[in-house]
Protein backbone atom coordinates (compact mmCIF):
# COMPACT_ATOMS: atom_id res chain seq x y z
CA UNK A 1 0.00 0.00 0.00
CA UNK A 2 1.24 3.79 -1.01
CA UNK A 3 1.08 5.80 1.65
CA UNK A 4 1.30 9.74 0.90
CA UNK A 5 1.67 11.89 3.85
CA UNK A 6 1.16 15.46 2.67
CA UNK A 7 1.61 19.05 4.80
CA UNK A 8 3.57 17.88 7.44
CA UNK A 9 5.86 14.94 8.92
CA UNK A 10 4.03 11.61 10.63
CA UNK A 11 5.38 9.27 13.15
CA UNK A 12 5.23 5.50 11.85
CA UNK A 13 3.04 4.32 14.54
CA UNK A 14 0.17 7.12 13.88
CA UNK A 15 0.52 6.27 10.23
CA UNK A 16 -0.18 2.51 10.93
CA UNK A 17 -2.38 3.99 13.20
CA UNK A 18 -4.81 5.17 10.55
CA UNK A 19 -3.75 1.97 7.93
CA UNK A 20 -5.70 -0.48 11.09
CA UNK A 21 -8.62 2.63 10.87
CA UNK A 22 -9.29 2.31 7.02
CA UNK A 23 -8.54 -1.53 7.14
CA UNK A 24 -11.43 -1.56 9.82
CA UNK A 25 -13.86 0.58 7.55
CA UNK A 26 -13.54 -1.07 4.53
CA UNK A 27 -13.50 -4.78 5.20
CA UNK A 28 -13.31 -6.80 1.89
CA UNK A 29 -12.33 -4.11 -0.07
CA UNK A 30 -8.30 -4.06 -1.38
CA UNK A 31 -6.55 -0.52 -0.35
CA UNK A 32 -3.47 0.30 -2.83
CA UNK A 33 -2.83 3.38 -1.40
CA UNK A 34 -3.71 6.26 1.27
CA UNK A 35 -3.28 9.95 1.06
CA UNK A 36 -2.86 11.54 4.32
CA UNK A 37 -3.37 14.95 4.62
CA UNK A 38 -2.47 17.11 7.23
CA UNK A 39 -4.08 20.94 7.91
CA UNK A 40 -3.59 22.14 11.23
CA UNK A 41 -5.31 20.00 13.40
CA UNK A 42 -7.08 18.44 11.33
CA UNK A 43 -6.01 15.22 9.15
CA UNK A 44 -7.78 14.33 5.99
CA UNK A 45 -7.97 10.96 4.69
CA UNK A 46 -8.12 9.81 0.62
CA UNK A 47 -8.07 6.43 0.09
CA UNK A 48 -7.59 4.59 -3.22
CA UNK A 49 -9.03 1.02 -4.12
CA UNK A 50 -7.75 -1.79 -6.38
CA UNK A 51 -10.48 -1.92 -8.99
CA UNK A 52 -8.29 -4.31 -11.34
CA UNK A 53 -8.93 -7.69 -8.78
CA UNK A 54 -12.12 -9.50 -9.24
CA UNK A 55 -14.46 -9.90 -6.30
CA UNK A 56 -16.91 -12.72 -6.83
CA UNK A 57 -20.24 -11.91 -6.27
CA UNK A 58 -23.19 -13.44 -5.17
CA UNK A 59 -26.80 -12.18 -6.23
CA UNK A 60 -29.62 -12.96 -4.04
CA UNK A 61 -32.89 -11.66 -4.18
CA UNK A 62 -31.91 -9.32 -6.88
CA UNK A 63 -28.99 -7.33 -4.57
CA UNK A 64 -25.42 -8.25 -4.87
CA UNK A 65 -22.86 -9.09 -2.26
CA UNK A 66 -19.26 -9.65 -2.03
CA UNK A 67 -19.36 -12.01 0.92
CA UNK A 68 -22.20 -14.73 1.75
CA UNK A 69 -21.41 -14.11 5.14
CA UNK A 70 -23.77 -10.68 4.45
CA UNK A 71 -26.72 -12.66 3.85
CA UNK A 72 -28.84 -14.05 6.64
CA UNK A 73 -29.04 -17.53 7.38
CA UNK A 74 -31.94 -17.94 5.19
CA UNK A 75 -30.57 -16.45 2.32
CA UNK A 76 -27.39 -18.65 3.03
CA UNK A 77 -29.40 -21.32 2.63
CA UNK A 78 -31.69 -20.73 -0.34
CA UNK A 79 -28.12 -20.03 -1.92
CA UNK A 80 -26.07 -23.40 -1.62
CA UNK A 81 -29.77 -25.69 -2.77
CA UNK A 82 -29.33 -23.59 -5.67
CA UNK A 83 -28.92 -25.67 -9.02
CA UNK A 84 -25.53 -23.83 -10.77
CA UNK A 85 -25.20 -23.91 -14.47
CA UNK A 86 -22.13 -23.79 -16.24
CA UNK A 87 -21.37 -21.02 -18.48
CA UNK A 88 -22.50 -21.82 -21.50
CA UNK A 89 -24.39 -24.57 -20.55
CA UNK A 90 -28.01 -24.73 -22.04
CA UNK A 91 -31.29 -25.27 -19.70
């Protein structure tokens, strides 16, 4: 991950500091790099996401998730008696 610290200088430990934070707020999603920006007081935070790996998802009830975990236990359920096709595969 490429960290940018911008306005000022940042111990190691408050930048992993706020790597745990974004880790924490964006479960399941891949972080390539942070933009920390500091004004005063104040810090700023822009964050920048790995688009290029594929998530699988899962579509349920016409809503999509990254994780079946999401679902509830029902949904779980109705998902692995499912019949799956394979691609290409005619009904």
């Amino acid at each position: 991950m490429k960290i940018n610290v911008i306005g000022g200088e940042m111990s190691t430990k408050e930048i992993d500091q706020y790597i745990d934070y974004a880790r924490k707020k964006y479960v399941g999603r891949q972080i390539s790099g942070m933009d920390i920006i500091i004004d005063g007081e104040f810090v700023d935070l822009k964050f920048y996401f790995s688009d290029t790996d594929f998530q699988h998802a899962y579509r349920s009830a016409d809503y999509l998730v990254n994780d079946m975990n999401k679902l509830n236990d029902a949904k779980q359920k109705e998902f692995s008696e499912k019949q799956r096709h394979k691609v290409g595969e005619s009904n």
